[in-house]
PDB file of N, CA and C in Angstrom:
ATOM      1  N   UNK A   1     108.064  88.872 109.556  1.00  0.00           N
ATOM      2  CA  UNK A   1     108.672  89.462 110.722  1.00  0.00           C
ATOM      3  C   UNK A   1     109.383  90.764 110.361  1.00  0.00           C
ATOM      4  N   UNK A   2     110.096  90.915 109.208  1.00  0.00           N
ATOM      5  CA  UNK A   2     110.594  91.743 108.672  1.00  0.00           C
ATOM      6  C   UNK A   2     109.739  93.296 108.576  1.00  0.00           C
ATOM      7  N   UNK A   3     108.467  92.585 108.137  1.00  0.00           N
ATOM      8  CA  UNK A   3     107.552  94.020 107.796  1.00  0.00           C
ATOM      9  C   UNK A   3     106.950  94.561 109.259  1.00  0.00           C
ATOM     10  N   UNK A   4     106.853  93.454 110.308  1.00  0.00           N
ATOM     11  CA  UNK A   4     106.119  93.946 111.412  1.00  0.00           C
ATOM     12  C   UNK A   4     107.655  94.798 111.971  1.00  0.00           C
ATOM     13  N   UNK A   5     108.597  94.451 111.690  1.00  0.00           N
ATOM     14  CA  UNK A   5     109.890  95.259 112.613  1.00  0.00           C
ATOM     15  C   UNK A   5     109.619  96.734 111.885  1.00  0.00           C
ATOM     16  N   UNK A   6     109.355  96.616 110.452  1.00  0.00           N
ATOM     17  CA  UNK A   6     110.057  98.299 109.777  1.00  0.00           C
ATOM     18  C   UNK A   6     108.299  98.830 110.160  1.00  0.00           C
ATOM     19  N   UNK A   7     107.248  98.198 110.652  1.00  0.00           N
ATOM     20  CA  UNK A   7     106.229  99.369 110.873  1.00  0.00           C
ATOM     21  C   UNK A   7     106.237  99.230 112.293  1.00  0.00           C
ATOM     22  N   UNK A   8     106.899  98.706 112.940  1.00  0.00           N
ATOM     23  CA  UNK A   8     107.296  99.523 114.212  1.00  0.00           C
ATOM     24  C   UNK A   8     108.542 100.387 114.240  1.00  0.00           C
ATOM     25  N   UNK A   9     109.087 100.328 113.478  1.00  0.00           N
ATOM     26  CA  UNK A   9     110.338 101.349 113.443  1.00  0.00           C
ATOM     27  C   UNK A   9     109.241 102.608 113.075  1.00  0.00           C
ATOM     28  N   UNK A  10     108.660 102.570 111.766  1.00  0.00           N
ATOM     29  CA  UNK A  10     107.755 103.860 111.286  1.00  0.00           C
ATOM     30  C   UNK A  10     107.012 104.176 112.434  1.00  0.00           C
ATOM     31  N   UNK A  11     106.425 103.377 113.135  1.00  0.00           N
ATOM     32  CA  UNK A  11     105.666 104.219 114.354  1.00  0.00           C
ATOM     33  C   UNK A  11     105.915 105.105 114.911  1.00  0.00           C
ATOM     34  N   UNK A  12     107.460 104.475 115.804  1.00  0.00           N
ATOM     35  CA  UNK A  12     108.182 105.117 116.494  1.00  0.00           C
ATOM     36  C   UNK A  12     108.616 106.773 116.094  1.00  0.00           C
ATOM     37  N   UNK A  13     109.179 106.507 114.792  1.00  0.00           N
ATOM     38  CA  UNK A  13     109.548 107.548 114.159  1.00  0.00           C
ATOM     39  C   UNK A  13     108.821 108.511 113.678  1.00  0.00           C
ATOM     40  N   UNK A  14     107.589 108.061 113.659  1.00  0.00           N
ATOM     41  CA  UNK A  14     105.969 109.068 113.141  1.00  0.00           C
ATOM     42  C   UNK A  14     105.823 109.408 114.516  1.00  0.00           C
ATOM     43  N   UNK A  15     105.849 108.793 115.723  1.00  0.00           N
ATOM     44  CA  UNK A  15     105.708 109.309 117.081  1.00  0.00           C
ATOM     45  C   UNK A  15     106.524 110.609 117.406  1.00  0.00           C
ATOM     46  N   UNK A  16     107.211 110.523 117.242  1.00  0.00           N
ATOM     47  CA  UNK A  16     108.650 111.814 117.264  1.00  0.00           C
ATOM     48  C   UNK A  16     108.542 112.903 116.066  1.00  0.00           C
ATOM     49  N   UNK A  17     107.645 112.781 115.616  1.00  0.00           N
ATOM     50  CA  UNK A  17     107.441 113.453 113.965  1.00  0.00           C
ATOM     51  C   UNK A  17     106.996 114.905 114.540  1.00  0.00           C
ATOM     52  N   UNK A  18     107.719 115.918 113.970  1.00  0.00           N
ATOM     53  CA  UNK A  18     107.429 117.141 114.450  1.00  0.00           C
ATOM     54  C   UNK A  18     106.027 118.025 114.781  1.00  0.00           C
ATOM     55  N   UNK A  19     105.808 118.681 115.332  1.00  0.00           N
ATOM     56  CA  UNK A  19     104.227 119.318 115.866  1.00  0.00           C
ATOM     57  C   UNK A  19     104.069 120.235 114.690  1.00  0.00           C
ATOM     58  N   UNK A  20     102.493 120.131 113.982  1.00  0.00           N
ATOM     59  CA  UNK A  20     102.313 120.949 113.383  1.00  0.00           C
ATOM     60  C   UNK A  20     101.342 121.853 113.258  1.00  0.00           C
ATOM     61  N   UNK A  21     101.066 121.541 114.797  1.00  0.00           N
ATOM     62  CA  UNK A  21      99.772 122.393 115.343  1.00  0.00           C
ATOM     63  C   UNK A  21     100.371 123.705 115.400  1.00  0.00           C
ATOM     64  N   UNK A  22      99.723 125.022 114.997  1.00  0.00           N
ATOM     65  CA  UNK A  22      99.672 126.258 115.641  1.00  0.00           C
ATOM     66  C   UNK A  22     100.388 126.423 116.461  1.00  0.00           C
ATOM     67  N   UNK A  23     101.152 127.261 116.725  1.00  0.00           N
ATOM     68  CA  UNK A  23     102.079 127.811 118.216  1.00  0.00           C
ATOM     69  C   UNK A  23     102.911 126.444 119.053  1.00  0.00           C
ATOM     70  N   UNK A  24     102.750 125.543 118.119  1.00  0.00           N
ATOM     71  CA  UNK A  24     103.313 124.282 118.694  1.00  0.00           C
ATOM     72  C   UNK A  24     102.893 124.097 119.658  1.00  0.00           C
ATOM     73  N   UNK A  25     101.518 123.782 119.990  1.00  0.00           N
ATOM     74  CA  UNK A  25     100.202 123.641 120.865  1.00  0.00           C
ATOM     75  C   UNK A  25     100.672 121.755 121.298  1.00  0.00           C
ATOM     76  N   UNK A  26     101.778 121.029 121.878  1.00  0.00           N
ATOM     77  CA  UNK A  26     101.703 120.245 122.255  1.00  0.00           C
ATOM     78  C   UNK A  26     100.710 119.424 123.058  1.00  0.00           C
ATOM     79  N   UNK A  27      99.733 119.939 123.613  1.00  0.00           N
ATOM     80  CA  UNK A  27      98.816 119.537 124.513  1.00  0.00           C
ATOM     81  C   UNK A  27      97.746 119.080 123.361  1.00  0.00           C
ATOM     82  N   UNK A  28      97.364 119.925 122.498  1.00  0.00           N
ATOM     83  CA  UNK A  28      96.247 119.774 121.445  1.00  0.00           C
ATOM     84  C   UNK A  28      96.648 118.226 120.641  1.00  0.00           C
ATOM     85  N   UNK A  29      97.971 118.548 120.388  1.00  0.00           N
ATOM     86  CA  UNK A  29      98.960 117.419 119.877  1.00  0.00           C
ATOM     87  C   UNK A  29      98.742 116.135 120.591  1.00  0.00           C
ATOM     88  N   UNK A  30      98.785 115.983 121.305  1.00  0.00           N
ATOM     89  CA  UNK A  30      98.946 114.963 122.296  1.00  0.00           C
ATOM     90  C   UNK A  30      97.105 113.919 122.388  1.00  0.00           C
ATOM     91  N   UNK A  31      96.286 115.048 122.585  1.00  0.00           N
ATOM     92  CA  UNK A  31      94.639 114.884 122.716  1.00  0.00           C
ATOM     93  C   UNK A  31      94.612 114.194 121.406  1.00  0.00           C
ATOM     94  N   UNK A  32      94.604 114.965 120.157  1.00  0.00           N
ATOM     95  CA  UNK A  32      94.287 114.268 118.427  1.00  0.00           C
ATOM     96  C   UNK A  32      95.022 113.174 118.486  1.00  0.00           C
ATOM     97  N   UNK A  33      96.047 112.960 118.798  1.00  0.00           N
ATOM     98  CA  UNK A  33      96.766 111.878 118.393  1.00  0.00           C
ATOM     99  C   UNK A  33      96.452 110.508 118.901  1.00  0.00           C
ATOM    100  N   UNK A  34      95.533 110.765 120.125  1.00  0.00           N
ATOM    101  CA  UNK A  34      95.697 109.659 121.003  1.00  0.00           C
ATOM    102  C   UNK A  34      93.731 109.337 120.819  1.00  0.00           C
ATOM    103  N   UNK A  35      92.876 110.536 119.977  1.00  0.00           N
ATOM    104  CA  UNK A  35      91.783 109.871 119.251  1.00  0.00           C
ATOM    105  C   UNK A  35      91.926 110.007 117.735  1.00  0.00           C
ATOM    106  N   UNK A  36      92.983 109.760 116.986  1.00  0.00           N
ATOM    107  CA  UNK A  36      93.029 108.821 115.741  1.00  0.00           C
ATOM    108  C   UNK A  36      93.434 107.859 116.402  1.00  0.00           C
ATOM    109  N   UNK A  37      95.098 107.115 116.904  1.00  0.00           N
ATOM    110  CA  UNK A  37      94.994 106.114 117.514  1.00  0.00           C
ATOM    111  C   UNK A  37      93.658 105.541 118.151  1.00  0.00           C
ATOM    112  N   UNK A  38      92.972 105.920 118.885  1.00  0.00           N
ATOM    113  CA  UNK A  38      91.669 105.204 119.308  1.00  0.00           C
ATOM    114  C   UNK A  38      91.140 104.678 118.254  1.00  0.00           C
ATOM    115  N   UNK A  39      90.577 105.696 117.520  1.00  0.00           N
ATOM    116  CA  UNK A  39      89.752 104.995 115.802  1.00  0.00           C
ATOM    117  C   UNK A  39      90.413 103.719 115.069  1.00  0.00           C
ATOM    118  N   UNK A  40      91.422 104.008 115.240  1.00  0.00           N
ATOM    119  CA  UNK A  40      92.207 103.156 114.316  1.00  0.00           C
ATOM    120  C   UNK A  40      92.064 101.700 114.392  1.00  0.00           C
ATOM    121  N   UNK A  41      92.590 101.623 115.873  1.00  0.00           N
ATOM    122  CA  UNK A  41      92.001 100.264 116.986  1.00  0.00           C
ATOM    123  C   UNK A  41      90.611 100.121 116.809  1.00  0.00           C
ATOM    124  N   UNK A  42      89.375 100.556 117.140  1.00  0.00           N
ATOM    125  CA  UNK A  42      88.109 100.611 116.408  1.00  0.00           C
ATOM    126  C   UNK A  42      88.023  99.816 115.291  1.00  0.00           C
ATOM    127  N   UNK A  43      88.940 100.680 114.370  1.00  0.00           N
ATOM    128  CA  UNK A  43      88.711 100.522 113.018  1.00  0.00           C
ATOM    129  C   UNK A  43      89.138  99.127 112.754  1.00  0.00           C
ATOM    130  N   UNK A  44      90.253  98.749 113.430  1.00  0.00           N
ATOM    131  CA  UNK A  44      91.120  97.413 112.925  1.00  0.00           C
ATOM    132  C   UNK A  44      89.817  96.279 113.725  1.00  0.00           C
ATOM    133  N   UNK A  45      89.326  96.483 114.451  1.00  0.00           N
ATOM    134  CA  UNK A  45      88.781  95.298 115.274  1.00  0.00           C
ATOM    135  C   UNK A  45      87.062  95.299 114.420  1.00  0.00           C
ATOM    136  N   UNK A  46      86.809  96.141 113.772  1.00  0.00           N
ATOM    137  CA  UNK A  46      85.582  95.888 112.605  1.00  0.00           C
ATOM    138  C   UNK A  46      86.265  95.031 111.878  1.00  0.00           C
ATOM    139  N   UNK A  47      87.072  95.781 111.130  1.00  0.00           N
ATOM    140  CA  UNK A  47      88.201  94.628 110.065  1.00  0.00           C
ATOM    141  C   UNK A  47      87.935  93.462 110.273  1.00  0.00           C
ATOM    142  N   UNK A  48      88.674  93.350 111.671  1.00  0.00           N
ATOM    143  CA  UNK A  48      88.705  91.895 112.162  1.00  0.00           C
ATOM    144  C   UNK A  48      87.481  91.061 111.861  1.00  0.00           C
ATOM    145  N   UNK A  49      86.315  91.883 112.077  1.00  0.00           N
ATOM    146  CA  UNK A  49      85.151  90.791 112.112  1.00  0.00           C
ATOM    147  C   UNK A  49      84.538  90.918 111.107  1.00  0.00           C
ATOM    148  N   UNK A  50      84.443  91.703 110.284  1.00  0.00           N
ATOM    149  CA  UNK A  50      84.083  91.963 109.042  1.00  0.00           C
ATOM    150  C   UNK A  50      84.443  90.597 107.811  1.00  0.00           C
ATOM    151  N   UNK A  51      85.803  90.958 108.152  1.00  0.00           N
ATOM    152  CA  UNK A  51      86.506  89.729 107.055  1.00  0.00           C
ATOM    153  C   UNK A  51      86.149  88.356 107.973  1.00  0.00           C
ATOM    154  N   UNK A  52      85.671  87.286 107.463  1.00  0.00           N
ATOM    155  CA  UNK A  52      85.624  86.143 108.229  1.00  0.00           C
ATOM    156  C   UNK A  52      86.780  84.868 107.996  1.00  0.00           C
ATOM    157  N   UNK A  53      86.965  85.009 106.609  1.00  0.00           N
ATOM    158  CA  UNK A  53      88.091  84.141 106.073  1.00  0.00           C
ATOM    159  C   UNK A  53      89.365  84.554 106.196  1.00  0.00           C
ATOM    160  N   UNK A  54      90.025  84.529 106.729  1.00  0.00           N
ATOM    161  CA  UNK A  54      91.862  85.003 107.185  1.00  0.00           C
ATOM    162  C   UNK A  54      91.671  86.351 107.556  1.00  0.00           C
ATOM    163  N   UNK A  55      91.146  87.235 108.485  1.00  0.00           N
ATOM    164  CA  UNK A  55      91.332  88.133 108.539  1.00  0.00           C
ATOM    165  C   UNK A  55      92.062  88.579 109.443  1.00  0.00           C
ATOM    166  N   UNK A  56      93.166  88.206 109.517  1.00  0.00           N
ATOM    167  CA  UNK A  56      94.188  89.136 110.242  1.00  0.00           C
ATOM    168  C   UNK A  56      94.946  89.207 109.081  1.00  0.00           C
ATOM    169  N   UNK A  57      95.375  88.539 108.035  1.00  0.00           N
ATOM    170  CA  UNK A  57      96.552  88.687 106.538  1.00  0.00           C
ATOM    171  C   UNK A  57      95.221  90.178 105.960  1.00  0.00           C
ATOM    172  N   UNK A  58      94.025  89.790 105.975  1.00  0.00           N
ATOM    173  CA  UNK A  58      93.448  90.990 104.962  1.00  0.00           C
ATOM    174  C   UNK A  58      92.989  92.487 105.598  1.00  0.00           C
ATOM    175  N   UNK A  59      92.758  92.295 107.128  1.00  0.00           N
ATOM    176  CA  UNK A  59      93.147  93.635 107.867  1.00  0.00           C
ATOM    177  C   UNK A  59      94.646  94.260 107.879  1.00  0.00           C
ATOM    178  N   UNK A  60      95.781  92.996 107.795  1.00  0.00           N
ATOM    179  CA  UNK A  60      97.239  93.928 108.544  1.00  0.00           C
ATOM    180  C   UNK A  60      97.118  94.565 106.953  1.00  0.00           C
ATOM    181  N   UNK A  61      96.803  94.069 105.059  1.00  0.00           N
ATOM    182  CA  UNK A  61      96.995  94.464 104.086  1.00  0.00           C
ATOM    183  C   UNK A  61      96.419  95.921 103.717  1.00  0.00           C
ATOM    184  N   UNK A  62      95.231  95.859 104.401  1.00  0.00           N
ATOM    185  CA  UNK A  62      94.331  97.362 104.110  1.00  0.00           C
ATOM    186  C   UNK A  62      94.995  98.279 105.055  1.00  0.00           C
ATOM    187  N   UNK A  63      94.933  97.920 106.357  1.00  0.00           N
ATOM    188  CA  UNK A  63      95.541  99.335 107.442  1.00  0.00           C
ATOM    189  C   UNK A  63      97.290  99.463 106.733  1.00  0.00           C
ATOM    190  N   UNK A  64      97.814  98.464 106.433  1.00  0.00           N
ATOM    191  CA  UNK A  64      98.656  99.049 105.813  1.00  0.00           C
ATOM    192  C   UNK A  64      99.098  99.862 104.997  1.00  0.00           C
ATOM    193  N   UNK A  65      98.412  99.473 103.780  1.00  0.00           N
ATOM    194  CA  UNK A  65      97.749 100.104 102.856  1.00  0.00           C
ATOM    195  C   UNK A  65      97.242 101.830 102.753  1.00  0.00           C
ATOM    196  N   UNK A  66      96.593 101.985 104.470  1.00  0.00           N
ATOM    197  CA  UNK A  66      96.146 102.626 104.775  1.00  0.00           C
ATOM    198  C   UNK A  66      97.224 103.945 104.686  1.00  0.00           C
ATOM    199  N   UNK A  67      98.328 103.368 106.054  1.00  0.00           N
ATOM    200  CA  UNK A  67      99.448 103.731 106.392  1.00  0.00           C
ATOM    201  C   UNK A  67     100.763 104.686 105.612  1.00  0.00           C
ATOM    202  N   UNK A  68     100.636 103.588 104.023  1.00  0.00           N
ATOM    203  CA  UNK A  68     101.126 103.873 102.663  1.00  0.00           C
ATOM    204  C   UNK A  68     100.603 104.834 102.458  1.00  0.00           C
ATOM    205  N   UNK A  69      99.729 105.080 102.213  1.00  0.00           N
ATOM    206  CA  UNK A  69      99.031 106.154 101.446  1.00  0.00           C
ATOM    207  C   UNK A  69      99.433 107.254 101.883  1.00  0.00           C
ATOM    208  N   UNK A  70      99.149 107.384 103.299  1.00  0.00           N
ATOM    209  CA  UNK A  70      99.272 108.380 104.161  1.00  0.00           C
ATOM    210  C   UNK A  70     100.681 109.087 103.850  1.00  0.00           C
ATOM    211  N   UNK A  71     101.969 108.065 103.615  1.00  0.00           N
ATOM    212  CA  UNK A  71     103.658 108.200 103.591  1.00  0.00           C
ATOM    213  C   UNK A  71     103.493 108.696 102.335  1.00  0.00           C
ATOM    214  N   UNK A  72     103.033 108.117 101.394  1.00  0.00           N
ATOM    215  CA  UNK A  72     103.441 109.111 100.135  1.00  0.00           C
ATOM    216  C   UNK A  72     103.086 110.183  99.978  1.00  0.00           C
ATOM    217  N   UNK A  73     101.542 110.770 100.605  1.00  0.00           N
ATOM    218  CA  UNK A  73     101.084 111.475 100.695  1.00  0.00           C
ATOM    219  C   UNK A  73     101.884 112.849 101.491  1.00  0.00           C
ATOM    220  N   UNK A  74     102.377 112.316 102.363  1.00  0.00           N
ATOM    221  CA  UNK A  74     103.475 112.990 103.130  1.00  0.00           C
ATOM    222  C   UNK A  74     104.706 113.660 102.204  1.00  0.00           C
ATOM    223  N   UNK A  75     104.990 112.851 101.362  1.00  0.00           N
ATOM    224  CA  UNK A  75     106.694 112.470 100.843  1.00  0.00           C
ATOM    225  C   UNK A  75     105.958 113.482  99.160  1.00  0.00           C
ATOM    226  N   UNK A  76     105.036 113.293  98.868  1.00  0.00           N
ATOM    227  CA  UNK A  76     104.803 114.328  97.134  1.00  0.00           C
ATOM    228  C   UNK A  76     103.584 115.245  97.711  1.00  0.00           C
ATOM    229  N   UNK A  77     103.747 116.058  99.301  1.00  0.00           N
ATOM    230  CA  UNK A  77     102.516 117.034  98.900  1.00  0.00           C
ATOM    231  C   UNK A  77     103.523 118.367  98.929  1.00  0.00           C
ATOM    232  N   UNK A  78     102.901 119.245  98.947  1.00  0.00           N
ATOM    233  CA  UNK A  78     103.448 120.875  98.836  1.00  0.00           C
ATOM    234  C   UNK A  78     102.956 121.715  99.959  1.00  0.00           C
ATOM    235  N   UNK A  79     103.674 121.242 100.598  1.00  0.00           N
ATOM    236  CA  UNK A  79     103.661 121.920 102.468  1.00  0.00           C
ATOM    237  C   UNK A  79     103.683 123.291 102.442  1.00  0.00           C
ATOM    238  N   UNK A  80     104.213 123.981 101.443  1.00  0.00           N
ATOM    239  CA  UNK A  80     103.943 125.302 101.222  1.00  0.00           C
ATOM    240  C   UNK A  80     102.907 126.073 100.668  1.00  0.00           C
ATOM    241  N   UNK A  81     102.362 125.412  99.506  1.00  0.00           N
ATOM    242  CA  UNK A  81     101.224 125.740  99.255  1.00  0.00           C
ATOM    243  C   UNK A  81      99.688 125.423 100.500  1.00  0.00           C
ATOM    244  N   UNK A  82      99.885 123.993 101.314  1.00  0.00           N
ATOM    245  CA  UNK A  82      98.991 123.269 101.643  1.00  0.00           C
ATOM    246  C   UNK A  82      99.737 123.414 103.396  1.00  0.00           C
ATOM    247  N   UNK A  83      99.545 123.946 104.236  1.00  0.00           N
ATOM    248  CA  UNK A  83      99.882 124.165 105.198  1.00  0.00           C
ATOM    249  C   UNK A  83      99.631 122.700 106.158  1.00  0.00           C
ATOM    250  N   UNK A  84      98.310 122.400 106.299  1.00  0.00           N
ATOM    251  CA  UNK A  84      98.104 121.729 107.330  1.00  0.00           C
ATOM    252  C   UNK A  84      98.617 120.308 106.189  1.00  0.00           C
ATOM    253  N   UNK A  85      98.730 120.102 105.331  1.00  0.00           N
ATOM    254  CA  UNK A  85      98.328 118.641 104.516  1.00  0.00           C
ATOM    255  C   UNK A  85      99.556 117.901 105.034  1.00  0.00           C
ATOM    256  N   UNK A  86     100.429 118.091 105.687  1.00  0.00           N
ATOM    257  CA  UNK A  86     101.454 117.247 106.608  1.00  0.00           C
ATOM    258  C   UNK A  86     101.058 116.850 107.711  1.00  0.00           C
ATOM    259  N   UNK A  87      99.888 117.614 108.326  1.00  0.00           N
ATOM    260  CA  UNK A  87      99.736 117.355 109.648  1.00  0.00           C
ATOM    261  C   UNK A  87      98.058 115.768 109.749  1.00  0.00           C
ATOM    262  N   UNK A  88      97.768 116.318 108.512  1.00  0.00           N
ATOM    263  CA  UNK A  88      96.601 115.283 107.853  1.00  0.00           C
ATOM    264  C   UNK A  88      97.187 113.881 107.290  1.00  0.00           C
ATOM    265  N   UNK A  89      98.505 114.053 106.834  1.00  0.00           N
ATOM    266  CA  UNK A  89      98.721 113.085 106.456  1.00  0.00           C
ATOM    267  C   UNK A  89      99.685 112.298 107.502  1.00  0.00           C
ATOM    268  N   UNK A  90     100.279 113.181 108.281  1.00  0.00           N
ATOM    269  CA  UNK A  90     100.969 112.358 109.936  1.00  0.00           C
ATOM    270  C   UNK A  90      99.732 111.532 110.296  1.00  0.00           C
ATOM    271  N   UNK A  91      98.160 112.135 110.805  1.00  0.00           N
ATOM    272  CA  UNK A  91      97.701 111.303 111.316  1.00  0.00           C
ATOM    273  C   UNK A  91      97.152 110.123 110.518  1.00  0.00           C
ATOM    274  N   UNK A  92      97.131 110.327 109.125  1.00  0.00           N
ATOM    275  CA  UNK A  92      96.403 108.856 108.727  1.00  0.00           C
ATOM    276  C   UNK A  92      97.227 107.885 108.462  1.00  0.00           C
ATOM    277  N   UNK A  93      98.739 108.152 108.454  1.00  0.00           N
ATOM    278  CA  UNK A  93      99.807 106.952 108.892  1.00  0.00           C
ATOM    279  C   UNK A  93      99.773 106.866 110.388  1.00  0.00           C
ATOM    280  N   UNK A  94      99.269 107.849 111.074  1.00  0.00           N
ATOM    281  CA  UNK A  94      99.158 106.965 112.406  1.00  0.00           C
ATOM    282  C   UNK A  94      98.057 106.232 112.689  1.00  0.00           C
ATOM    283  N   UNK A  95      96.969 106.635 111.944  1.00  0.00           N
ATOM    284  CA  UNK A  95      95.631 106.017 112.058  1.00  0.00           C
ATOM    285  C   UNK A  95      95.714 104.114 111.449  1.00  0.00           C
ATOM    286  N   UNK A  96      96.468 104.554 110.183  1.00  0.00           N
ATOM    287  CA  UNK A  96      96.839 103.331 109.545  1.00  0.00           C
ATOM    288  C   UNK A  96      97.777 102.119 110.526  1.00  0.00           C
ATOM    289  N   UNK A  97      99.063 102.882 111.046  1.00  0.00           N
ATOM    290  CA  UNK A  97      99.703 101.729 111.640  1.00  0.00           C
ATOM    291  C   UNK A  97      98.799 101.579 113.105  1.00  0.00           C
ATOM    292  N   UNK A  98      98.141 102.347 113.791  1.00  0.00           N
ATOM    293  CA  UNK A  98      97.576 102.197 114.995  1.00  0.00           C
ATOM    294  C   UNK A  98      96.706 100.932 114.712  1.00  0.00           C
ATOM    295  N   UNK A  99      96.176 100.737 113.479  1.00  0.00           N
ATOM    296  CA  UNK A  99      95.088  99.999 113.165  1.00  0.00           C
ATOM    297  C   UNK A  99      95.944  98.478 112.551  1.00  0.00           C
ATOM    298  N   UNK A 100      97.234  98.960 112.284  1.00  0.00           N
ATOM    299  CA  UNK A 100      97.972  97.636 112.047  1.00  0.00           C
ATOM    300  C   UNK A 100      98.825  96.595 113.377  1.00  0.00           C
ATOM    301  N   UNK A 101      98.623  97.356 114.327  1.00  0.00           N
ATOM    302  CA  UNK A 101      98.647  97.095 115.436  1.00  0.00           C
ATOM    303  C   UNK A 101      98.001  96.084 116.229  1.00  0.00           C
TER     304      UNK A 101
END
């Protein structure tokens, strides 16, 4: 229960996560975000059927997983050198928790 509370806290808080589109193109923002979320859901419901033996413990582990990656990726890249690589790595923690969802 613990882990499903702190990746809905991260959602939330990746939801509110600053625009890093061009000219702060909110509209563009809004469109991408809402087809990674789509994929993600996609993605989690293959999971689902893919794995036949417990697969809701071995889907929530991979999209999590997923999610992780994405946060560190966030937390050790070089936003200065790598312009967009914040905005790549916002969506595959959203892709990840959308899919942990």
């Amino acid at each position: 229960m613990i882990i499903w509370g702190i990746t809905d806290m991260n959602y939330q808080i990746n939801d509110y996560y600053p625009n890093y589109f061009p000219h702060n193109d909110s509209y563009l923002q809004t469109i991408s975000i809402a087809t990674v979320e789509t994929f993600g859901y996609i993605f989690a419901s293959v999971l689902f059927e893919v794995f036949k033996s417990k697969p809701t413990i071995k889907s929530y582990v991979l999209t999590f997983t997923i999610a992780l990656a994405g946060a560190f990726w966030m937390i050790f890249n070089d936003s200065e050198t790598h312009p967009y690589s914040d905005l790549v790595s916002n969506y595959i923690i959203k892709f990840g928790i959308a899919a942990v969802f």
